[in-house]
Protein backbone atom coordinates (compact mmCIF):
# COMPACT_ATOMS: atom_id res chain seq x y z
CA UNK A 1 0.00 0.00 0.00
CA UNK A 2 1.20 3.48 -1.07
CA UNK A 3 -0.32 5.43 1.61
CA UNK A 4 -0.52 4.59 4.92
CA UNK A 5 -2.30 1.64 5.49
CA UNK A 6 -4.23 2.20 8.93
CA UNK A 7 -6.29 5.45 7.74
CA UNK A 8 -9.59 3.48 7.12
CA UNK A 9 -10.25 0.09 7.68
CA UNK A 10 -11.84 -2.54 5.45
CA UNK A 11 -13.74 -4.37 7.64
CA UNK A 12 -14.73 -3.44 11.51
CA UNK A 13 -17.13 -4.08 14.33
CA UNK A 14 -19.59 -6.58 14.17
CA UNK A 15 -18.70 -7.25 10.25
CA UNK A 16 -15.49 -8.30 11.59
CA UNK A 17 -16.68 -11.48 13.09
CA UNK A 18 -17.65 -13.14 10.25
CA UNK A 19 -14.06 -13.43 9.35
CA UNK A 20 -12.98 -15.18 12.26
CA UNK A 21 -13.85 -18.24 14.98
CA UNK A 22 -13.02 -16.15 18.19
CA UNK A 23 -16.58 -14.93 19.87
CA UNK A 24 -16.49 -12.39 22.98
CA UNK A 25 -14.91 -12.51 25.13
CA UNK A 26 -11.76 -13.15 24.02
CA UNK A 27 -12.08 -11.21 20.46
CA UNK A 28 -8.91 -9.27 20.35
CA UNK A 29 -9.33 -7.85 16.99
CA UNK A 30 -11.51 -4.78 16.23
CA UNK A 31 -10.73 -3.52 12.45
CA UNK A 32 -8.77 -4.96 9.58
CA UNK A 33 -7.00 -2.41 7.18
CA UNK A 34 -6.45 -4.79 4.01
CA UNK A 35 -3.70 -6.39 2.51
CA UNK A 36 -0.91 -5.58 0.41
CA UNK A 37 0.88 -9.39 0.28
CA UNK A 38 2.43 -10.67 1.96
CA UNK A 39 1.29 -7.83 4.39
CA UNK A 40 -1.96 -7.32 6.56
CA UNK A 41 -3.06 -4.64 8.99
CA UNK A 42 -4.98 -4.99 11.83
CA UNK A 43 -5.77 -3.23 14.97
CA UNK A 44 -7.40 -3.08 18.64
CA UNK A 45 -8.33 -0.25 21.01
CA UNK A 46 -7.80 -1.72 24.01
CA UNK A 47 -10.75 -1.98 26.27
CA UNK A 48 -10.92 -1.48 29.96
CA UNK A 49 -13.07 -4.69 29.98
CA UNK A 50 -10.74 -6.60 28.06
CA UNK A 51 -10.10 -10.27 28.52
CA UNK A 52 -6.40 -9.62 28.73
CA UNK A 53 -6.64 -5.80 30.45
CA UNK A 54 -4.95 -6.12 34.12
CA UNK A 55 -4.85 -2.63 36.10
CA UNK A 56 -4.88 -0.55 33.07
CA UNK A 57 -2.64 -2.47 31.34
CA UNK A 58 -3.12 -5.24 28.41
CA UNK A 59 -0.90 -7.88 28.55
CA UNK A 60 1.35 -9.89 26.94
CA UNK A 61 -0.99 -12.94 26.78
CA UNK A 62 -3.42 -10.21 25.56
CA UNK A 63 -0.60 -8.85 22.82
CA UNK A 64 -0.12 -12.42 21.39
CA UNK A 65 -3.66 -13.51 21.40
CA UNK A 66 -4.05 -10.52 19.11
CA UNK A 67 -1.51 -11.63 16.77
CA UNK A 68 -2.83 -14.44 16.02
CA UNK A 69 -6.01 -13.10 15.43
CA UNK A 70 -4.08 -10.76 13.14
CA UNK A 71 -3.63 -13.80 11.27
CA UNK A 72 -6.85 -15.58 11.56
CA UNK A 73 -8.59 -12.02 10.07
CA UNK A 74 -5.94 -12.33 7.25
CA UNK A 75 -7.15 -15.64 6.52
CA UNK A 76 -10.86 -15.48 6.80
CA UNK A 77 -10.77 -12.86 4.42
CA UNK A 78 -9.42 -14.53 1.86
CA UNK A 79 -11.61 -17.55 2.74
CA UNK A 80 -14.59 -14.94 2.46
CA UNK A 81 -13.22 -13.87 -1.31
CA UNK A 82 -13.11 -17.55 -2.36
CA UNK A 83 -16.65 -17.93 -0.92
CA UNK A 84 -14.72 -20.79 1.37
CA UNK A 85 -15.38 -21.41 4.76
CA UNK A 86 -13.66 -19.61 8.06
CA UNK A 87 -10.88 -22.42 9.31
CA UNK A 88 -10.21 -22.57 12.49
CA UNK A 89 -6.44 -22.21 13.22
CA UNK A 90 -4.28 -23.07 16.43
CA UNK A 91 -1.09 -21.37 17.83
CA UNK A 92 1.34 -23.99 16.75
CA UNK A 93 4.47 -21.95 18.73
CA UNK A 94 5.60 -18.37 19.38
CA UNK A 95 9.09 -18.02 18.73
CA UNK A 96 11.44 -14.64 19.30
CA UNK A 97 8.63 -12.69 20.94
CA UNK A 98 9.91 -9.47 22.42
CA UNK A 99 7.43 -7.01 24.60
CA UNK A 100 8.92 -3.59 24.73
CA UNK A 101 5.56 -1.82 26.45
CA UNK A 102 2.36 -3.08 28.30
CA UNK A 103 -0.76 -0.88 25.64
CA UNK A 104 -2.31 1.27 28.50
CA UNK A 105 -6.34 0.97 28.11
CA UNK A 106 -7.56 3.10 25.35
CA UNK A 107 -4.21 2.44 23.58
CA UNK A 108 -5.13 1.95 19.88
CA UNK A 109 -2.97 -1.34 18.72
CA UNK A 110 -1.91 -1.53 15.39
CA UNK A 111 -0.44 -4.60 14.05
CA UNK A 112 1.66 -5.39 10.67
CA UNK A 113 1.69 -8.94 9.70
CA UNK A 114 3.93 -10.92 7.11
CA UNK A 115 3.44 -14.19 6.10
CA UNK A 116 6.94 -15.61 5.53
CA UNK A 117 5.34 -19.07 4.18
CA UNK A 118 2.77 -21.03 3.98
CA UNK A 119 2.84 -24.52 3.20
CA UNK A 120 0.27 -27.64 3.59
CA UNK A 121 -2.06 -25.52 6.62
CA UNK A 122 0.94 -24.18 8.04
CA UNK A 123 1.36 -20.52 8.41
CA UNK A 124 4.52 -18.91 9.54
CA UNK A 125 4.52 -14.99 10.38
CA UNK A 126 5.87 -12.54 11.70
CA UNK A 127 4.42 -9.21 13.51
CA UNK A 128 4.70 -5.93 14.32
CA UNK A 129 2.85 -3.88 17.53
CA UNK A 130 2.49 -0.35 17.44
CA UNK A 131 0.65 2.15 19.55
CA UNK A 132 1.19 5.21 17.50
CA UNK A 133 4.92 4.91 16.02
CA UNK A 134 6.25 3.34 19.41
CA UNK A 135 7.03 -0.38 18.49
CA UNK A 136 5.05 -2.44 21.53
CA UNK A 137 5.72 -5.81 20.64
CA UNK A 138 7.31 -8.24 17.47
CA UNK A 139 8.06 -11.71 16.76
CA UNK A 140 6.98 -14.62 14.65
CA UNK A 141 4.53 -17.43 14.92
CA UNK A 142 3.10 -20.38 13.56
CA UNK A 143 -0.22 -21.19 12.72
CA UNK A 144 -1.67 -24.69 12.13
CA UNK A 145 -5.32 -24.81 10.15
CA UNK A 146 -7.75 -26.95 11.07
CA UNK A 147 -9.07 -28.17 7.87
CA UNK A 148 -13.17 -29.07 7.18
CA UNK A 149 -14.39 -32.62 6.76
């Protein structure tokens, strides 16, 4: 994307859950911004009612759980554009994580994802946290798809 990819988002809100499995509480995605492969955007304002929100603060459980529904949105979209099924996908490990700052509530998350490969319902990617420019969180995961019968 030429311009900055987090002015106005695809998909957000209520639309958003027909892209993914996760069901309140414990959606920790609020509004995709697109793709520009092997890119995707995604973000959260953290609420004070928030699964993963402890004394103000969301936390790293909270900060992973939303990358992987980084990638699950990435996903279901293209499901959606295939007219395919939403898979269900599993954290399959979390590798080289680094937290630099706990989001304070209110913080507004947003979250570049690359897919470094995919390969037989294996997704590998890595992520990028930001509130505002300050870099909250990065590191790579993979994802394992759980495919229909």
């Amino acid at each position: 994307m030429e311009t900055d990819p987090f002015l106005a988002p695809w998909v957000e809100g209520e639309a958003l859950l027909s892209l993914i499995p996760q069901r309140e509480p414990v959606v920790m995605v609020d509004r995709f911004y697109g793709l520009d492969e092997p890119f995707s955007y995604t973000g959260l304002t953290v609420g004070e009612a928030n699964l993963f929100n402890r004394n103000g603060r969301f936390t790293e459980y909270g900060i992973t759980e939303h990358i992987a529904q980084s990638a699950a949105v990435r996903i279901g979209y293209a499901c959606m554009k295939r007219g395919e099924a939403v898979p269900v996908g599993f954290i399959g490990s979390v590798d080289k994580m680094d937290y630099y700052a706990s989001p304070a509530t209110g913080d507004e998350l947003h979250t570049i994802l690359k897919v470094e490969q995919e390969i037989f319902g294996l997704t590998l990617v890595s992520a990028k946290v930001y509130v505002k420019e300050r870099l909250v969180a990065e590191g790579k995961m993979k994802i394992f798809l759980k495919k229909a019968l």
